[in-house]
N, C-alpha and C. Protein backbone atom coordinates (compact mmCIF):
# COMPACT_ATOMS: atom_id res chain seq x y z
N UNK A 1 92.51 86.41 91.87
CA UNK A 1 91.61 87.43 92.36
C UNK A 1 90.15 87.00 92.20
N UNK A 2 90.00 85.61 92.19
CA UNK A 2 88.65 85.20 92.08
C UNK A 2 87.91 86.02 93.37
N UNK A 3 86.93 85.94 93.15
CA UNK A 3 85.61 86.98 93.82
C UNK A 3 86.16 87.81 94.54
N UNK A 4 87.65 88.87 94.44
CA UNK A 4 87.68 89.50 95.57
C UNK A 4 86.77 90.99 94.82
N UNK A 5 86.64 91.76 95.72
CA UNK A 5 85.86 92.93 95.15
C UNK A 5 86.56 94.00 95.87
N UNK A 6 86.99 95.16 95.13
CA UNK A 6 87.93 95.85 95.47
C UNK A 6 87.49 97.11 95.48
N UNK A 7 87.52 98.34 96.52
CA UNK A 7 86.55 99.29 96.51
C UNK A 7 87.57 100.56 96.49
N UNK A 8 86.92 101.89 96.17
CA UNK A 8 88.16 103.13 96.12
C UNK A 8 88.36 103.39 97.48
N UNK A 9 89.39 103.94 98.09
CA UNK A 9 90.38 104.34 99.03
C UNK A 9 89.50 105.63 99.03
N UNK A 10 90.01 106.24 100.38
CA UNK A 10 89.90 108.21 100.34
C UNK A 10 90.94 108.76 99.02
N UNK A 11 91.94 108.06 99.23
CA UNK A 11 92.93 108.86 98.24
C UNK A 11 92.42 108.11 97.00
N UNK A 12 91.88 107.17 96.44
CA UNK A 12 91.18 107.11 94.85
C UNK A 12 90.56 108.05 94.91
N UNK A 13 89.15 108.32 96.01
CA UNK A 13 88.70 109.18 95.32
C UNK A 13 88.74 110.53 94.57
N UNK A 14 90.14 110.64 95.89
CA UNK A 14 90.79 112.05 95.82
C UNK A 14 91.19 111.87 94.61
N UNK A 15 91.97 111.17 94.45
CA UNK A 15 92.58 110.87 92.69
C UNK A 15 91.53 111.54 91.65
N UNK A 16 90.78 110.54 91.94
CA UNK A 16 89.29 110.75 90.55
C UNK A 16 88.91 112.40 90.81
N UNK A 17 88.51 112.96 91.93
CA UNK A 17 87.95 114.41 91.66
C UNK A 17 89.25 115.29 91.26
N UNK A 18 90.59 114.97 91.74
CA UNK A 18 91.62 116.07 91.63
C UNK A 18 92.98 115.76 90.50
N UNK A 19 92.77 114.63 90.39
CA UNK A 19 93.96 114.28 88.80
C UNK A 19 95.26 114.24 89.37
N UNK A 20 95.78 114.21 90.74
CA UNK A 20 97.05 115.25 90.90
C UNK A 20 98.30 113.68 90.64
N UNK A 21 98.08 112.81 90.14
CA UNK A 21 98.71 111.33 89.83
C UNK A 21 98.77 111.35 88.30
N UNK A 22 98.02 111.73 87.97
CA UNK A 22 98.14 112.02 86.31
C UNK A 22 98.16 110.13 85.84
N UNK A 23 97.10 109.71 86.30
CA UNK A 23 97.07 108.06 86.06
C UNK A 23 96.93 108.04 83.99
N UNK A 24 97.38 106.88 83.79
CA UNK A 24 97.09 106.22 82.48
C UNK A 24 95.67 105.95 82.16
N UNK A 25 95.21 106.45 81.16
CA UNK A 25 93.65 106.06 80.55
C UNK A 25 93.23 105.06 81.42
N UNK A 26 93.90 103.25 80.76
CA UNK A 26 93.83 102.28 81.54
C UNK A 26 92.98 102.12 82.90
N UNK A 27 93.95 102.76 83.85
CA UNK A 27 94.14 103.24 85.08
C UNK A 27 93.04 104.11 85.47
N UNK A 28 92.91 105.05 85.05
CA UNK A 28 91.72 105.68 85.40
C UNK A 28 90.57 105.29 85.33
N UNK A 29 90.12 104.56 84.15
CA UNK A 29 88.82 103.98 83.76
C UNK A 29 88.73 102.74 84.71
N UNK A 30 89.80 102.24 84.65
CA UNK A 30 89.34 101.02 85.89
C UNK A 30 89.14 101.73 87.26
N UNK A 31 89.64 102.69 87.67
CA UNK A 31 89.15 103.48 88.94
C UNK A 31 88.00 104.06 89.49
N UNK A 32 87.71 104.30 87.94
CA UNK A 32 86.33 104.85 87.77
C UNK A 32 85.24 103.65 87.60
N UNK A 33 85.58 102.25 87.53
CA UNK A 33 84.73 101.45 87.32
C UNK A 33 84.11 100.62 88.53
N UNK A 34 85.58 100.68 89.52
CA UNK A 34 85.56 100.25 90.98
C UNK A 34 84.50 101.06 91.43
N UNK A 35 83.64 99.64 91.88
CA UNK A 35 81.92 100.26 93.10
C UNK A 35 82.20 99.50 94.13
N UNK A 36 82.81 98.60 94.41
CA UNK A 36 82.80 97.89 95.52
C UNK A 36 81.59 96.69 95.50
N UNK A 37 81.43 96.66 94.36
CA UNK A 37 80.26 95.64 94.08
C UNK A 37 80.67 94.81 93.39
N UNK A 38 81.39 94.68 92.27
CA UNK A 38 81.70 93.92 91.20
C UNK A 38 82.60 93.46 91.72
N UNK A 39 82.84 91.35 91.38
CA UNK A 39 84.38 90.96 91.88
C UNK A 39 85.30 91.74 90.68
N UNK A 40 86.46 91.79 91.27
CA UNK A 40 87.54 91.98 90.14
C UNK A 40 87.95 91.55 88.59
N UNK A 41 87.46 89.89 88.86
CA UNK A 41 87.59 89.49 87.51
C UNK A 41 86.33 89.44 87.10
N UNK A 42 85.31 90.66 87.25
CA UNK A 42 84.24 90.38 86.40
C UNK A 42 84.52 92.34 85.70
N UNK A 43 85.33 92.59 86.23
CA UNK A 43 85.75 94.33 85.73
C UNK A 43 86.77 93.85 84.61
N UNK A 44 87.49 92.56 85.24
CA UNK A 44 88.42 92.43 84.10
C UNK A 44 87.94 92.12 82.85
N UNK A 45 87.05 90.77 82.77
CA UNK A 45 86.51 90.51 81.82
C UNK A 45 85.72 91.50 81.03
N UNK A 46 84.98 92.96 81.87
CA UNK A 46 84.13 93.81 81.17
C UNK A 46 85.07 94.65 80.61
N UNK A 47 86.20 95.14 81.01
CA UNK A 47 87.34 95.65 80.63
C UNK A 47 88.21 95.15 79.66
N UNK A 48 88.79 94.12 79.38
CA UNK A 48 89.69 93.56 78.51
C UNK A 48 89.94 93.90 77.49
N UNK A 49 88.74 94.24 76.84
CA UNK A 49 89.06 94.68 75.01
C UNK A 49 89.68 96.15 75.18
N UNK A 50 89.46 97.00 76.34
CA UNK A 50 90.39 97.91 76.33
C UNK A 50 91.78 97.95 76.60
N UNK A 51 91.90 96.44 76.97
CA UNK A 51 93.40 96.31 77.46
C UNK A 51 93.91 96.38 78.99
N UNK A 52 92.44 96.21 79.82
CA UNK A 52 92.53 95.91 80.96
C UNK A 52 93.26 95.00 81.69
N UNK A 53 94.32 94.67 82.53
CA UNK A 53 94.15 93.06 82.93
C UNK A 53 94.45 93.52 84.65
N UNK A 54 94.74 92.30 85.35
CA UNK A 54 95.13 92.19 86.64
C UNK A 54 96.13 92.67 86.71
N UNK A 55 96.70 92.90 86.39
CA UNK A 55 98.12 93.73 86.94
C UNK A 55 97.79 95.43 87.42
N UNK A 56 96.86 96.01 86.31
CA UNK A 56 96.24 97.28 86.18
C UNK A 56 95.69 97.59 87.96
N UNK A 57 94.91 96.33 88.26
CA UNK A 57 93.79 96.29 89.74
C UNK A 57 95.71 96.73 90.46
N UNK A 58 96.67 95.59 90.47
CA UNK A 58 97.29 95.77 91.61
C UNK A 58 98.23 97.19 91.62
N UNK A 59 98.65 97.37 90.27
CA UNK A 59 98.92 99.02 90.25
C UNK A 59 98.21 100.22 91.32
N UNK A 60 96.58 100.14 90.85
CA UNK A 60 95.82 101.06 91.50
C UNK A 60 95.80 100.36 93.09
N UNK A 61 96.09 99.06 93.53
CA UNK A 61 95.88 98.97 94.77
C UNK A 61 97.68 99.35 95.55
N UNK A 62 98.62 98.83 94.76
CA UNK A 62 99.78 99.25 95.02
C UNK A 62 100.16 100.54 95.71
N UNK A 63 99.20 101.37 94.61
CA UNK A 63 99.26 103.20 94.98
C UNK A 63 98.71 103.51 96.00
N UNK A 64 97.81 102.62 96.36
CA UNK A 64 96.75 102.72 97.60
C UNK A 64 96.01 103.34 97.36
N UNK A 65 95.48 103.21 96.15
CA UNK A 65 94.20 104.01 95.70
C UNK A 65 92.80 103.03 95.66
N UNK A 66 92.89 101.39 95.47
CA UNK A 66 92.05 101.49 95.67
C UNK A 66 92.43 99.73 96.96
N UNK A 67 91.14 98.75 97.39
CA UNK A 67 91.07 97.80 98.26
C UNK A 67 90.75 96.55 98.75
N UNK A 68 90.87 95.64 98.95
CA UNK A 68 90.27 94.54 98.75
C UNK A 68 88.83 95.15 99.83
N UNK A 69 87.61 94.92 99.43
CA UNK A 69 86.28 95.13 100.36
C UNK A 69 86.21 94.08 101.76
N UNK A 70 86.69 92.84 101.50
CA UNK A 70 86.75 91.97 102.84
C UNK A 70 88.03 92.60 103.82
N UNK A 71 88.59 93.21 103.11
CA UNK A 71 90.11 93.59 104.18
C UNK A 71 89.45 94.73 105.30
N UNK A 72 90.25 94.53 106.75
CA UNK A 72 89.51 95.46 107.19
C UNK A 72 90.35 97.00 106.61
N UNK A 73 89.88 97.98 106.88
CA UNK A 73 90.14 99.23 105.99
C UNK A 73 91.55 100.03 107.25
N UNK A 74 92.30 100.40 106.02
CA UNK A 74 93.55 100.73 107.27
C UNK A 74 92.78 101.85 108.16
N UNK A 75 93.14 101.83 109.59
CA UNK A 75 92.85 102.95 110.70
C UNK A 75 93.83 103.92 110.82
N UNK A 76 93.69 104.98 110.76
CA UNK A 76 93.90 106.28 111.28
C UNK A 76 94.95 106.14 112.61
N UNK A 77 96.44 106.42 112.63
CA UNK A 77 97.17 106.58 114.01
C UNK A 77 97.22 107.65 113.84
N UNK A 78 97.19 109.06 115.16
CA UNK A 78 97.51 109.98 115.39
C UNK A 78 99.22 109.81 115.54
N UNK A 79 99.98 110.56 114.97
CA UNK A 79 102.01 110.19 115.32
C UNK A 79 101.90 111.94 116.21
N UNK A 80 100.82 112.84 116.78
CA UNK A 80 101.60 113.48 117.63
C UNK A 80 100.86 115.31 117.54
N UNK A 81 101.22 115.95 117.35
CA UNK A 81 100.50 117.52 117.68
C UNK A 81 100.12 117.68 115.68
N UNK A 82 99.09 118.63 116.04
CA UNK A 82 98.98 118.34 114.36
C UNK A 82 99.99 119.37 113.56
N UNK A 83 100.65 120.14 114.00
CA UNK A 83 102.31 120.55 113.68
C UNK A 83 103.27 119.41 112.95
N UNK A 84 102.81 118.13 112.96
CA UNK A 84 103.80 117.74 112.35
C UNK A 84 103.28 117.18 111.42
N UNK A 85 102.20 117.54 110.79
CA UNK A 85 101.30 117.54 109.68
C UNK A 85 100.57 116.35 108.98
N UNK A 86 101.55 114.81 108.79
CA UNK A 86 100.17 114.57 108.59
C UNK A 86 100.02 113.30 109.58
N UNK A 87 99.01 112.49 109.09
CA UNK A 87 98.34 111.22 109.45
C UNK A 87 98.50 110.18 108.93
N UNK A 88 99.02 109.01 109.58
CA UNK A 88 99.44 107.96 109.23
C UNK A 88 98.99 107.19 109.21
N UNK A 89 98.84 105.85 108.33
CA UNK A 89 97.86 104.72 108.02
C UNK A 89 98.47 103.94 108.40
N UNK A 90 98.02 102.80 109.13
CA UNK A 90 98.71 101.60 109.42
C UNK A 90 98.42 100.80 108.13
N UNK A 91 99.05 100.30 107.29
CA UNK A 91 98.58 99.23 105.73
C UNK A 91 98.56 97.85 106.61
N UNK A 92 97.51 97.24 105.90
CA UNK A 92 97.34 95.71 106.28
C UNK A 92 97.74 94.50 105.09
N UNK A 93 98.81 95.53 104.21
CA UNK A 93 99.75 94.84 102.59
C UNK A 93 100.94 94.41 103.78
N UNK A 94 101.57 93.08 103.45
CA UNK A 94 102.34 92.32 103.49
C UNK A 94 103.82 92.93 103.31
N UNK A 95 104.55 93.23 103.66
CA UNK A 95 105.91 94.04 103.77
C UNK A 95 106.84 92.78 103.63
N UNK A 96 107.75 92.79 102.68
CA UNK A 96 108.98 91.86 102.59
C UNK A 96 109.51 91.92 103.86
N UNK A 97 110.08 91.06 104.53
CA UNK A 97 110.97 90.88 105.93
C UNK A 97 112.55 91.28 106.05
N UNK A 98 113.18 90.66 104.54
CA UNK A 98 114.02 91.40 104.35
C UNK A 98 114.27 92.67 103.93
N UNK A 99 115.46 93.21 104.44
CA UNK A 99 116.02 94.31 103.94
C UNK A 99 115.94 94.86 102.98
N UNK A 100 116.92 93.97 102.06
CA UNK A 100 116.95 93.85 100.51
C UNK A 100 115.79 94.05 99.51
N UNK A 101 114.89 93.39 99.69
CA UNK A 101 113.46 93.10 99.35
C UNK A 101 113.25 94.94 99.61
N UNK A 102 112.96 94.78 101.06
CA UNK A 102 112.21 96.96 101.19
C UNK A 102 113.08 97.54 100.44
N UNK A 103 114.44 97.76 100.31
CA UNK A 103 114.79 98.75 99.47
C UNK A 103 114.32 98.66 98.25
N UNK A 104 114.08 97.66 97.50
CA UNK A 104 114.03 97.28 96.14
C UNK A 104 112.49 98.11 96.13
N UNK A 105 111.81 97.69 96.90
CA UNK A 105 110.22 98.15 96.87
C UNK A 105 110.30 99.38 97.31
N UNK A 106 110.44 100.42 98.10
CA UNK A 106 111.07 101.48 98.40
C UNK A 106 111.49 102.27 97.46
N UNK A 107 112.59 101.71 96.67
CA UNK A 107 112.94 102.48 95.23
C UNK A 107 112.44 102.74 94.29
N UNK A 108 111.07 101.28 93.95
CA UNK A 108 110.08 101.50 93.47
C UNK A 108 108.63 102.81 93.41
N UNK A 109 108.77 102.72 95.12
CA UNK A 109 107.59 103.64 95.74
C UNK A 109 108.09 104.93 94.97
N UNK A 110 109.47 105.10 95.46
CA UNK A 110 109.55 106.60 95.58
C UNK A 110 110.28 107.05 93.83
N UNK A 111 110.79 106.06 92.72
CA UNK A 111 110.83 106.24 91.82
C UNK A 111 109.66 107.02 91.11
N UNK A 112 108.38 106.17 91.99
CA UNK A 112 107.16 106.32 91.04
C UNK A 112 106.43 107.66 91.38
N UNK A 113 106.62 108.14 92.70
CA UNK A 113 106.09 109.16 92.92
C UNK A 113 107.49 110.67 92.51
N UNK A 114 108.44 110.12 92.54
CA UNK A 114 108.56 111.26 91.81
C UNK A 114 108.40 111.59 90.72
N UNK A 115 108.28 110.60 89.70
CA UNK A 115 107.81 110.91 88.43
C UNK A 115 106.18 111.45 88.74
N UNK A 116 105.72 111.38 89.18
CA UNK A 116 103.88 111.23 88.96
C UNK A 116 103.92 112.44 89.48
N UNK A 117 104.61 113.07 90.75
CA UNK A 117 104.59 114.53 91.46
C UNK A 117 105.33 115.47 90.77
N UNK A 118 106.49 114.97 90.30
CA UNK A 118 107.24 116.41 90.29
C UNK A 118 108.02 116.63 88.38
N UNK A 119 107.22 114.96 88.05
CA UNK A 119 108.05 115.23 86.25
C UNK A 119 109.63 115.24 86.24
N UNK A 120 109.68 116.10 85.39
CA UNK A 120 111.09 116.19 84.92
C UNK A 120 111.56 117.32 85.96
N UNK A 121 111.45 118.39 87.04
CA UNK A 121 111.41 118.90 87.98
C UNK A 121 112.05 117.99 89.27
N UNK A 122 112.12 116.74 88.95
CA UNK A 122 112.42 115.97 90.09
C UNK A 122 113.69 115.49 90.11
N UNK A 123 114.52 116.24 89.15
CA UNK A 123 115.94 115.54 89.07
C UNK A 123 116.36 115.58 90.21
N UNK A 124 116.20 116.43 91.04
CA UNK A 124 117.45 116.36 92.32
C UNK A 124 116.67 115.29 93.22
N UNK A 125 115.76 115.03 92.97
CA UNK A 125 114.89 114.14 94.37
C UNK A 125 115.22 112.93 93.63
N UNK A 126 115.58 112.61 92.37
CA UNK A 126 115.66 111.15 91.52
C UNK A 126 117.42 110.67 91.86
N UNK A 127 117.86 112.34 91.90
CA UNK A 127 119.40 111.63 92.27
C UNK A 127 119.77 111.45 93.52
N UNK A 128 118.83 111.80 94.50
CA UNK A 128 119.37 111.25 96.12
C UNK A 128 118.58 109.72 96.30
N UNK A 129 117.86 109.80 95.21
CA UNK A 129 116.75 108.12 95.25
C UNK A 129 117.95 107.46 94.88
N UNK A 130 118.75 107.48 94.01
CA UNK A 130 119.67 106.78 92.98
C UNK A 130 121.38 106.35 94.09
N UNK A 131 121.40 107.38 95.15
CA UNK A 131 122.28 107.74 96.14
C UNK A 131 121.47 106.88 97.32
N UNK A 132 120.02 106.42 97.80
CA UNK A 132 120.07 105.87 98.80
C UNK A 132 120.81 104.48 99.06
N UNK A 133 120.76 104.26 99.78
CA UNK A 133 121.72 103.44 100.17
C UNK A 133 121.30 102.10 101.55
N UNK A 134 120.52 102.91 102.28
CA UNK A 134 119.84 102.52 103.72
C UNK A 134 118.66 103.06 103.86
N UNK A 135 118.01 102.43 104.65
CA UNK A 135 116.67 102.73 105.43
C UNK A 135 116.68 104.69 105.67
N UNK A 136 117.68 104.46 106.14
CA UNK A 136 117.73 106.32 107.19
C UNK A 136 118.05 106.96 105.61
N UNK A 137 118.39 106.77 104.35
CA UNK A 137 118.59 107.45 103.50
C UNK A 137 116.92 107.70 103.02
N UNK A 138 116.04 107.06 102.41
CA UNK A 138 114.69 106.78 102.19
C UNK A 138 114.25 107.65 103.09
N UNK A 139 114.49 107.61 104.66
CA UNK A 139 113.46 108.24 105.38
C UNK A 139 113.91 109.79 105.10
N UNK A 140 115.52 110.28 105.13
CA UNK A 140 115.08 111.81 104.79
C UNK A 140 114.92 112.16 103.53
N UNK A 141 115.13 111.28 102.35
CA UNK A 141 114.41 111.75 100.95
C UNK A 141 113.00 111.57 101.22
N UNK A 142 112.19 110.71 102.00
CA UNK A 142 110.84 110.55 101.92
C UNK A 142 110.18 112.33 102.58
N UNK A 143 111.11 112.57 104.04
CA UNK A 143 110.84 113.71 104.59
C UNK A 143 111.04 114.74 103.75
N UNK A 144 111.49 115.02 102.68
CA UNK A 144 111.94 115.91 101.51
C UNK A 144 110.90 116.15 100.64
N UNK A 145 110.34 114.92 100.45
CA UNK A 145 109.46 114.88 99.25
C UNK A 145 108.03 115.57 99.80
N UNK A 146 107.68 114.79 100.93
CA UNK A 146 106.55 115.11 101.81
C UNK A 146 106.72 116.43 101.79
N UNK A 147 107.73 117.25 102.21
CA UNK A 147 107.54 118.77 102.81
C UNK A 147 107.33 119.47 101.47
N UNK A 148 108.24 119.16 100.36
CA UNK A 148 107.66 119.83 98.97
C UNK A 148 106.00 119.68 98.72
N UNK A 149 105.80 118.32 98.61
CA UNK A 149 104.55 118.27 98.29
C UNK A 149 103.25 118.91 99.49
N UNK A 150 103.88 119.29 100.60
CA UNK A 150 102.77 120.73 101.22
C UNK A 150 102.94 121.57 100.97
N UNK A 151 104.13 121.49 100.64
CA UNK A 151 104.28 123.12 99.93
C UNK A 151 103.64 123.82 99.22
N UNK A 152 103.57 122.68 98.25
CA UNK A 152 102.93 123.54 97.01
C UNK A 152 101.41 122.68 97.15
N UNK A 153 100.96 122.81 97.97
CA UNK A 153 99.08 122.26 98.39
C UNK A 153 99.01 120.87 97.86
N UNK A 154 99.73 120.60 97.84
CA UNK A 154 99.33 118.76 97.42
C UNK A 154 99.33 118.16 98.76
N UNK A 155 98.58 117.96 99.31
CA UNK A 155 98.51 117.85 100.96
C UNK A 155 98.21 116.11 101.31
N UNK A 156 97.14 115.92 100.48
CA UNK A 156 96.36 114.36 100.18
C UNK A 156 97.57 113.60 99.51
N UNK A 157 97.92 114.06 98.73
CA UNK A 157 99.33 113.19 97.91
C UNK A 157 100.06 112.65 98.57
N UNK A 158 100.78 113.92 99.53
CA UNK A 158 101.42 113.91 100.73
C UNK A 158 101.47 112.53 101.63
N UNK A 159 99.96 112.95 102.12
CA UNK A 159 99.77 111.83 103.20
C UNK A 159 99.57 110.41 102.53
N UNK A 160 99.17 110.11 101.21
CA UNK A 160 98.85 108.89 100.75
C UNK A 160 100.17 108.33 100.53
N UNK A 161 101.61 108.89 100.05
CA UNK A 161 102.86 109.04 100.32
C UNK A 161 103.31 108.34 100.96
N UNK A 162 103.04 108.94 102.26
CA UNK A 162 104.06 108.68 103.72
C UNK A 162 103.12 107.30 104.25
N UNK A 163 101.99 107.29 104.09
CA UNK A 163 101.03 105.82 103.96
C UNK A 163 101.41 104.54 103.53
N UNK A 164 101.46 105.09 102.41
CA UNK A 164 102.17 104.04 101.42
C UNK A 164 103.98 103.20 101.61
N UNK A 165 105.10 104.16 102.40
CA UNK A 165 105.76 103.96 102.59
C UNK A 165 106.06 103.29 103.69
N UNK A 166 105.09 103.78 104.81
CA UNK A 166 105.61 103.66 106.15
C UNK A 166 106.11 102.70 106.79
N UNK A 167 104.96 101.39 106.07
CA UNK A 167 105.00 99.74 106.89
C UNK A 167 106.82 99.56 106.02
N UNK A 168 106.99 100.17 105.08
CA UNK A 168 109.01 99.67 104.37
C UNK A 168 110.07 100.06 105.20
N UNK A 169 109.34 101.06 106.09
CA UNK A 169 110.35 102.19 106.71
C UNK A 169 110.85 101.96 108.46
N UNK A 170 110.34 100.15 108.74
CA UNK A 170 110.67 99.62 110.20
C UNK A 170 111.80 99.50 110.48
C-alpha cells in the first residue's frame, strides 16, 4: 500500500455520523483518520502503537466504507422505477472468477452483515446463510436482508449491502 491514499466513501461517512455498523475502536479511529490526504502507510505508521495495521485499511475498504483516491469512484446505475428501492454501485474491486471463490466471499459478506445488523436477532437469516448452497440461494437471502433492513429505516446500510454484494452475484 505504498503511497496509496485512501479516502471515506458516502457510506463511511454515513458510518461515522450514524454508528449503525457498530465498528471496533480500531476501526473507527482509522475512519476517522482517513482525509484523503495521507498515504496509507503513513496512518499506519501514525497509528500502530494503537494496534493499527493494514489489514484494519482493507477491512474498512472491504465494507466499502472507505477508497483508494486514484481509483475512479464507483458510479451510480439506475436498476429501474424508484419502487424498487435502492441504487446500485457498480465496484471497481476485483471479483474472484470462480464460483467457489464468490461463495466463499459471499458467505463472508453476508456472515458479516448479519452480525453487524441484526446481532443475536439474526438467527434465522444466519441459518439460511449456513443452508446457501448457490448463487440464486445468496440472492433471495440477500433480498431478505435488504427488505428487513428498510424496514426498520436502515436505508444507507441497505444500499451499501446490495453494493457490496452485487459484482459476487453474476
Amino acid at each position: 500500500m505504498d503511497g496509496v491514499v485512501f479516502t471515506k466513501t458516502v457510506f463511511g461517512v454515513d458510518e461515522l455520523r450514524q454508528r449503525q455498523m457498530r465498528l471496533h475502536p480500531r476501526l473507527r479511529t482509522l475512519l476517522v483518520m482517513i482525509d484523503g490526504k495521507r498515504p496509507a502507510q503513513q496512518l499506519i505508521k501514525t497509528l500502530e502503537a494503537a494496534g493499527i495495521t493494514e489489514e484494519h485499511l482493507k477491512q474498512l475498504q472491504d465494507a466499502g466504507l472507505i477508497q483508494p483516491l486514484l481509483s475512479p469512484p464507483p458510479r451510480p446505475v439506475n436498476n429501474g422505477p424508484a419502487s424498487a428501492g435502492l441504487l446500485t454501485v457498480v465496484s471497481p474491486n476485483e471479483v474472484p472468477a470462480d464460483e467457489s471463490s464468490r461463495l466463499m466471499s459471499l458467505y463472508r459478506i453476508y456472515g458479516d452483515m448479519i452480525r453487524d445488523a441484526f446481532g443475536a436477532k439474526g438467527a434465522t437469516y444466519q441459518g439460511k446463510l449456513v443452508q446457501a448452497a448457490r448463487i440464486s440461494d445468496y440472492i433471495a437471502l440477500g433480498n431478505e436482508i435488504i427488505t428487513a433492513l428498510n424496514r426498520s429505516a436502515r436505508v444507507e446500510q441497505a444500499v451499501a449491502f446490495k453494493a457490496r454484494v452485487k459484482p459476487y452475484l453474476r
